[in-house]
N, C-alpha and C. Protein backbone atom coordinates (compact mmCIF):
# COMPACT_ATOMS: atom_id res chain seq x y z
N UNK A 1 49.40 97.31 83.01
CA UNK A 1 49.56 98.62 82.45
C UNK A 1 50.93 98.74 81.75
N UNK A 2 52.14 98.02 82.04
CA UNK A 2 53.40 98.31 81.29
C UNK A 2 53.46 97.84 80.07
N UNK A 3 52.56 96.51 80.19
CA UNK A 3 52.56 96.08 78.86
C UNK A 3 52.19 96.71 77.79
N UNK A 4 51.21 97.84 78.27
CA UNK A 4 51.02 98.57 76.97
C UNK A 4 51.52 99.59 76.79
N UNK A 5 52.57 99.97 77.14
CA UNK A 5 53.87 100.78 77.14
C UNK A 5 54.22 100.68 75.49
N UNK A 6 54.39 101.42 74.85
CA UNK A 6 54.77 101.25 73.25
C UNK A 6 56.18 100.97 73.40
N UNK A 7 56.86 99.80 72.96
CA UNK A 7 58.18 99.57 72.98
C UNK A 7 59.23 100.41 71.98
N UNK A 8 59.01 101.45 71.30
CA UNK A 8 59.74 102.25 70.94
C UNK A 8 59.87 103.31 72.08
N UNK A 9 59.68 103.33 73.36
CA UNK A 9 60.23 104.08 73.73
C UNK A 9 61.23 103.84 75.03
N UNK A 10 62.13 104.59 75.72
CA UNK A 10 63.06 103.99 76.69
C UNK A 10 62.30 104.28 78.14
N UNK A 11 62.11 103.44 78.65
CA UNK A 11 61.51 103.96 80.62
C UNK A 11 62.51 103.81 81.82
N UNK A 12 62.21 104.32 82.61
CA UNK A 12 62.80 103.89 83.64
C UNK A 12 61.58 103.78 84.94
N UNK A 13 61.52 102.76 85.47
CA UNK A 13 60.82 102.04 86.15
C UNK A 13 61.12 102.17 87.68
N UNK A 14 60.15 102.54 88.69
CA UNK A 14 60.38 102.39 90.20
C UNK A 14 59.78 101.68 90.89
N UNK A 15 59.88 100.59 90.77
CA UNK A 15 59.04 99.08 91.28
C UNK A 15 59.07 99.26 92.94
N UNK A 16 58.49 99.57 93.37
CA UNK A 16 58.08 99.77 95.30
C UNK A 16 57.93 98.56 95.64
N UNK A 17 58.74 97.67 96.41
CA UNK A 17 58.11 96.77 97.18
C UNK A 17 57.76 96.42 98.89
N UNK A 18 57.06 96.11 99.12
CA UNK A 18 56.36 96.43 100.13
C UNK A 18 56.15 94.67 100.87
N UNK A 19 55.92 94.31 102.04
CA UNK A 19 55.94 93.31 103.42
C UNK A 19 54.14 93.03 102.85
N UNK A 20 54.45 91.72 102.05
CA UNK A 20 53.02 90.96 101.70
C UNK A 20 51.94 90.97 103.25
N UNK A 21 52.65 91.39 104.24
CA UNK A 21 51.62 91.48 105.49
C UNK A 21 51.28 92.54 105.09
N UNK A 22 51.94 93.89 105.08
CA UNK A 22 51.82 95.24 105.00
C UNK A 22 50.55 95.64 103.54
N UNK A 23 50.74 94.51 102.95
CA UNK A 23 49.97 94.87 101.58
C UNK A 23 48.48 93.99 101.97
N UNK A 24 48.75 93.06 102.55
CA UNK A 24 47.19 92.58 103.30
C UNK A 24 46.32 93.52 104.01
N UNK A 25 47.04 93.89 105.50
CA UNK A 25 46.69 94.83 105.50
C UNK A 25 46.24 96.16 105.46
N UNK A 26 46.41 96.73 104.51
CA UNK A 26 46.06 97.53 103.66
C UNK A 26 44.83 97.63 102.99
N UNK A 27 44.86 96.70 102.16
CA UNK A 27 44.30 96.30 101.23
C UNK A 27 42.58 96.07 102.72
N UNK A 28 43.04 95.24 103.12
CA UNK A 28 41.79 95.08 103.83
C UNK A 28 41.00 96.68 104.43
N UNK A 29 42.36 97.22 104.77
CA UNK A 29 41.52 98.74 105.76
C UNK A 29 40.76 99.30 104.33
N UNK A 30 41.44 99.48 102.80
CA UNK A 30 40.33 99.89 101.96
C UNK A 30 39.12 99.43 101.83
N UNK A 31 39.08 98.05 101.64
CA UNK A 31 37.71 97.16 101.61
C UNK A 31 36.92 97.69 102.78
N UNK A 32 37.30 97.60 103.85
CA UNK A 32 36.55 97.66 104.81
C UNK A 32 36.06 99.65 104.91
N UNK A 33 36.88 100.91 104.92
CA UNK A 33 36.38 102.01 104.14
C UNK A 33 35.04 102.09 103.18
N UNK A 34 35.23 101.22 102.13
CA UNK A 34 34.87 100.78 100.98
C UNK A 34 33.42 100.34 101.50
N UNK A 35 33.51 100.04 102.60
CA UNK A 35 31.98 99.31 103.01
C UNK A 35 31.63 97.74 102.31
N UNK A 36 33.39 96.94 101.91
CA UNK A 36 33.24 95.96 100.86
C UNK A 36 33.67 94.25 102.07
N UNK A 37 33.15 93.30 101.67
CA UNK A 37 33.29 92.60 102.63
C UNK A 37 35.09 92.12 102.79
N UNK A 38 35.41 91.80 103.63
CA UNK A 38 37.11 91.28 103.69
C UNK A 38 37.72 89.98 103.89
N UNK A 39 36.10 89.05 103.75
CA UNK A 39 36.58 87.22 103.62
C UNK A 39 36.10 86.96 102.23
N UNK A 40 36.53 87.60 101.20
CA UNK A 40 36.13 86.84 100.00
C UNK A 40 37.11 85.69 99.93
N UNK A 41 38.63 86.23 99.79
CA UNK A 41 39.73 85.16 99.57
C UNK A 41 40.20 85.25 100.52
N UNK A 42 40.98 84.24 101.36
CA UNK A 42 41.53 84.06 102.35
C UNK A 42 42.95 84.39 101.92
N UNK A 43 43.67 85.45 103.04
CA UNK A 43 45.11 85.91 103.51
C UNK A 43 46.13 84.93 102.31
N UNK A 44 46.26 83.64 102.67
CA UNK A 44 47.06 83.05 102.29
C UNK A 44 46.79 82.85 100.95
N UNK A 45 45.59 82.76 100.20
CA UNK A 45 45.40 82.76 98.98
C UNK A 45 45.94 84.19 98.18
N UNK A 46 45.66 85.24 98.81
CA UNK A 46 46.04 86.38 98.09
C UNK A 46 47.18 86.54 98.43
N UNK A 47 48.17 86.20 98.90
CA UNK A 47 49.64 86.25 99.09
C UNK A 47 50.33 85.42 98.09
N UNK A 48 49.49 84.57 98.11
CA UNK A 48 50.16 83.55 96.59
C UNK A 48 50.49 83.79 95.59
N UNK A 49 48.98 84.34 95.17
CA UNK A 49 48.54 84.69 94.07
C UNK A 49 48.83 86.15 93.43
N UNK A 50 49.06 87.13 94.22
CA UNK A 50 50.09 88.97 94.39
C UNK A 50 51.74 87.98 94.11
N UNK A 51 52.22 86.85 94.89
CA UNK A 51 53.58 86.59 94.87
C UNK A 51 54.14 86.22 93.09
N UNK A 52 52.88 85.28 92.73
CA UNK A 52 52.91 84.55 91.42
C UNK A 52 52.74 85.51 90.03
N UNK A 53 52.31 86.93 90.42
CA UNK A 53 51.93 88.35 89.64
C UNK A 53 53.45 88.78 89.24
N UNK A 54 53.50 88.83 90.64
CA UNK A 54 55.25 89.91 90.69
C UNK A 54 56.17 89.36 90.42
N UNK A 55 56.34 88.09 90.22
CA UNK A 55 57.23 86.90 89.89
C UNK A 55 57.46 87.18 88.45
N UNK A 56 56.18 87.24 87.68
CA UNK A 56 55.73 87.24 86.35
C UNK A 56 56.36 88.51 85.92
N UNK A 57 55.68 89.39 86.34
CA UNK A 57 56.26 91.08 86.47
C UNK A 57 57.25 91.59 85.82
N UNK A 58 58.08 90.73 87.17
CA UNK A 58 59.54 91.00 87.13
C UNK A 58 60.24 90.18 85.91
N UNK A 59 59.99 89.04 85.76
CA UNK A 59 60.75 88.19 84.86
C UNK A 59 60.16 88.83 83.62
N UNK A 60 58.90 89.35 83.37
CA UNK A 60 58.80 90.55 82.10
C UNK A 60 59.99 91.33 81.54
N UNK A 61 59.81 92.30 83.17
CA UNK A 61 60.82 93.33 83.24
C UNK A 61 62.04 92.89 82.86
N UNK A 62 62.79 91.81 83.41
CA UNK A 62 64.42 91.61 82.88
C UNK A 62 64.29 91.27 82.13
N UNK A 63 63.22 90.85 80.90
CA UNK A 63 63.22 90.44 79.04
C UNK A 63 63.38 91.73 78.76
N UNK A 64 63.26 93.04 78.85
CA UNK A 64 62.60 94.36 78.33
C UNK A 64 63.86 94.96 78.27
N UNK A 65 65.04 94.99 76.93
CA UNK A 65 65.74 96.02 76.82
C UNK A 65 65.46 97.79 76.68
N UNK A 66 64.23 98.00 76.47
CA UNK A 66 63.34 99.17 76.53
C UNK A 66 63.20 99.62 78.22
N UNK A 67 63.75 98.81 79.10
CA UNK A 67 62.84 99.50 80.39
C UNK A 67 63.77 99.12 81.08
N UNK A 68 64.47 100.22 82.26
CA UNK A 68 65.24 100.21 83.04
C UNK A 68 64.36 100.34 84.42
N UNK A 69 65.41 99.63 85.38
CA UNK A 69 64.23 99.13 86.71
C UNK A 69 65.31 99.70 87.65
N UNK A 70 64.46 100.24 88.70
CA UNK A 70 64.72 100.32 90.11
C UNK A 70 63.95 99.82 91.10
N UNK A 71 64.75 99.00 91.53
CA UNK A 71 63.92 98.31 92.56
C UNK A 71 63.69 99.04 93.95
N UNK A 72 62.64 99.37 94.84
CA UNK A 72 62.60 100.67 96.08
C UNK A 72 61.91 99.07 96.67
N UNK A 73 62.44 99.54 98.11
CA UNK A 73 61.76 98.30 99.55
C UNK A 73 60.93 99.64 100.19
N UNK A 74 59.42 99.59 99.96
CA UNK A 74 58.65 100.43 101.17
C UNK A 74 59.31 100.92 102.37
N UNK A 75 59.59 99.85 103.19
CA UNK A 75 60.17 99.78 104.48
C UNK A 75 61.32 100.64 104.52
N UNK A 76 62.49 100.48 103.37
CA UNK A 76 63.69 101.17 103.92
C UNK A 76 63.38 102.34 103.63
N UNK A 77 62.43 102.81 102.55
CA UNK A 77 62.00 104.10 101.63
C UNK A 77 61.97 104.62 103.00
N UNK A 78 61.12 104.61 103.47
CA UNK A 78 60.50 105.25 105.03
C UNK A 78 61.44 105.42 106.34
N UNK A 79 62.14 104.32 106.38
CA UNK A 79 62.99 104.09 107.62
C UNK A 79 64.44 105.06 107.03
N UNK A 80 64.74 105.26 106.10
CA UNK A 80 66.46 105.52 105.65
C UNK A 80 65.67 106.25 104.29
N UNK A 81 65.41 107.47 104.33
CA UNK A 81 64.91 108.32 103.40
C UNK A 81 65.92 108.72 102.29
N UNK A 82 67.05 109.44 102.62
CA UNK A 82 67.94 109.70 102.30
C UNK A 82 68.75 108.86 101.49
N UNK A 83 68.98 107.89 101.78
CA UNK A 83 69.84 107.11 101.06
C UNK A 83 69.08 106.80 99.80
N UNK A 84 67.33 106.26 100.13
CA UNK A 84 66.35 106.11 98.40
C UNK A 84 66.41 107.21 98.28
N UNK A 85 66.34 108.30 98.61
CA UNK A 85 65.93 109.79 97.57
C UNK A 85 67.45 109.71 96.63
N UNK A 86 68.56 109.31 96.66
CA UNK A 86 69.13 109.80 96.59
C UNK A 86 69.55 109.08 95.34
N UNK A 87 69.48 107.64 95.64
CA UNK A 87 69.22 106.21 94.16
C UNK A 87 67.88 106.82 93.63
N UNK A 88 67.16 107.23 94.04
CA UNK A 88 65.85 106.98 93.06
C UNK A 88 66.48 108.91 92.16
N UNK A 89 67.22 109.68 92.59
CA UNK A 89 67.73 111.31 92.03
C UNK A 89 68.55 110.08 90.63
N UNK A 90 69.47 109.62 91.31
CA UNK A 90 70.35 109.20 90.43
C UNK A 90 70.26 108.43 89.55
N UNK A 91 68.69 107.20 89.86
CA UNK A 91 67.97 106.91 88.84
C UNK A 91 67.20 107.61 87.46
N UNK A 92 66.88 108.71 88.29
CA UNK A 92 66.27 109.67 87.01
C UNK A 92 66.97 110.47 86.18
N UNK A 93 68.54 110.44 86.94
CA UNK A 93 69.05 111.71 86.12
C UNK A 93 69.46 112.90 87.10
N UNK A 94 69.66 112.78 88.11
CA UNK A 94 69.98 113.43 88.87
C UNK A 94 69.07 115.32 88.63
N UNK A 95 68.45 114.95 88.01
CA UNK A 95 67.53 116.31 87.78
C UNK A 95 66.44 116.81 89.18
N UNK A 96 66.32 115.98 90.46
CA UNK A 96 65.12 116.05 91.69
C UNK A 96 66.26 116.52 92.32
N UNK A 97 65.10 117.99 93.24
CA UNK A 97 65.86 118.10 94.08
C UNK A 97 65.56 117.75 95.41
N UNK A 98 66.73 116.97 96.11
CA UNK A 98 65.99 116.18 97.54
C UNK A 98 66.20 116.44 98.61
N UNK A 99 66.00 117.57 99.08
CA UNK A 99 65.40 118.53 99.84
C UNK A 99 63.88 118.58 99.68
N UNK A 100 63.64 119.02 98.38
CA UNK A 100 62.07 118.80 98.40
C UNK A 100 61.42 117.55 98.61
N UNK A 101 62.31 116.29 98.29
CA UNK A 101 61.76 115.27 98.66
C UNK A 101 61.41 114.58 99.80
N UNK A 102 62.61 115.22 100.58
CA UNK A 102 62.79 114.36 101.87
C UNK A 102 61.74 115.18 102.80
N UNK A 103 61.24 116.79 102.45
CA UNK A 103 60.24 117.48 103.17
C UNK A 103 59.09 116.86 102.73
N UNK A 104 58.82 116.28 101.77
CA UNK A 104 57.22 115.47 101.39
C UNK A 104 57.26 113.95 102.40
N UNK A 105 58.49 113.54 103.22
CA UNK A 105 57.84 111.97 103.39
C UNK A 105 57.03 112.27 104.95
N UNK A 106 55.96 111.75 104.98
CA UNK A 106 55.11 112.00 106.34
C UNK A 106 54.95 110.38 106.73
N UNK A 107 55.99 110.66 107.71
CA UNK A 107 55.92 109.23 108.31
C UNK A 107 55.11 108.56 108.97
N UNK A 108 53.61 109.76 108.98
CA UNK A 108 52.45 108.92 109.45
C UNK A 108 52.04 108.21 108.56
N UNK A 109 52.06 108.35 107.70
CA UNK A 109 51.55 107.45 105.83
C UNK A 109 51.52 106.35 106.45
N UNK A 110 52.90 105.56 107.09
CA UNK A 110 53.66 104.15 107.17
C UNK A 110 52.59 103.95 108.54
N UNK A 111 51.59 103.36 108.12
CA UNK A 111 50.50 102.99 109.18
C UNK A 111 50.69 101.44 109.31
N UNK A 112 50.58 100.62 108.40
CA UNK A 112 50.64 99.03 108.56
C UNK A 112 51.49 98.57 108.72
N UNK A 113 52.67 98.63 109.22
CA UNK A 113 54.04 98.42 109.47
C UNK A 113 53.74 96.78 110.53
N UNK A 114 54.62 96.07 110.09
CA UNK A 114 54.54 94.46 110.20
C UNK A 114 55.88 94.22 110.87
């Protein structure tokens, strides 16, 4: 989807990254919701192959004088709220106010925790 970002314009980017366990599992509780089977590819194949994506991704991203990146870790997002609300305010422009933000995080969300 970034790629088709029209390069005349400037972005700023919030790349979430998240515990390749945490994204397995996940991914599986949808399938399985989904009523979809959960041994098509095996664990270690789709860890590879998500690793070899974001690799790509990213090395996009640092070619792209058009697109400014913030990098967010799931884990600390959740664990140390405050400190990302506060990079991701100052990423945008300091225009969020984070109070409202820090009342939206529901720390039940963080279910697959690894």
């Amino acid at each position: 989807m970034l790629k088709e970002l029209p390069d005349d314009y400037q972005y700023r980017i919030i790349f979430m990254r998240r515990k390749m366990e945490e994204i397995l599992a996940s991914q599986k509780k949808m399938l399985i919701r989904r009523g979809e089977p959960t041994d098509r590819i095996p664990d270690e194949l789709m860890a590879k192959e998500f690793e070899k994506h974001v690799q790509k991704v990213e090395a996009w991203l640092a070619e792209k004088s058009n697109m400014e990146v913030l990098y967010v870790t799931y884990h600390e997002a959740v664990q140390n709220p405050a400190d990302n609300i506060r990079k991701v305010n100052e990423f945008l422009g300091n225009t969020l106010d984070e109070d409202v933000m820090m009342n939206a995080i529901d720390q039940n969300l963080y279910r697959n925790k690894k």
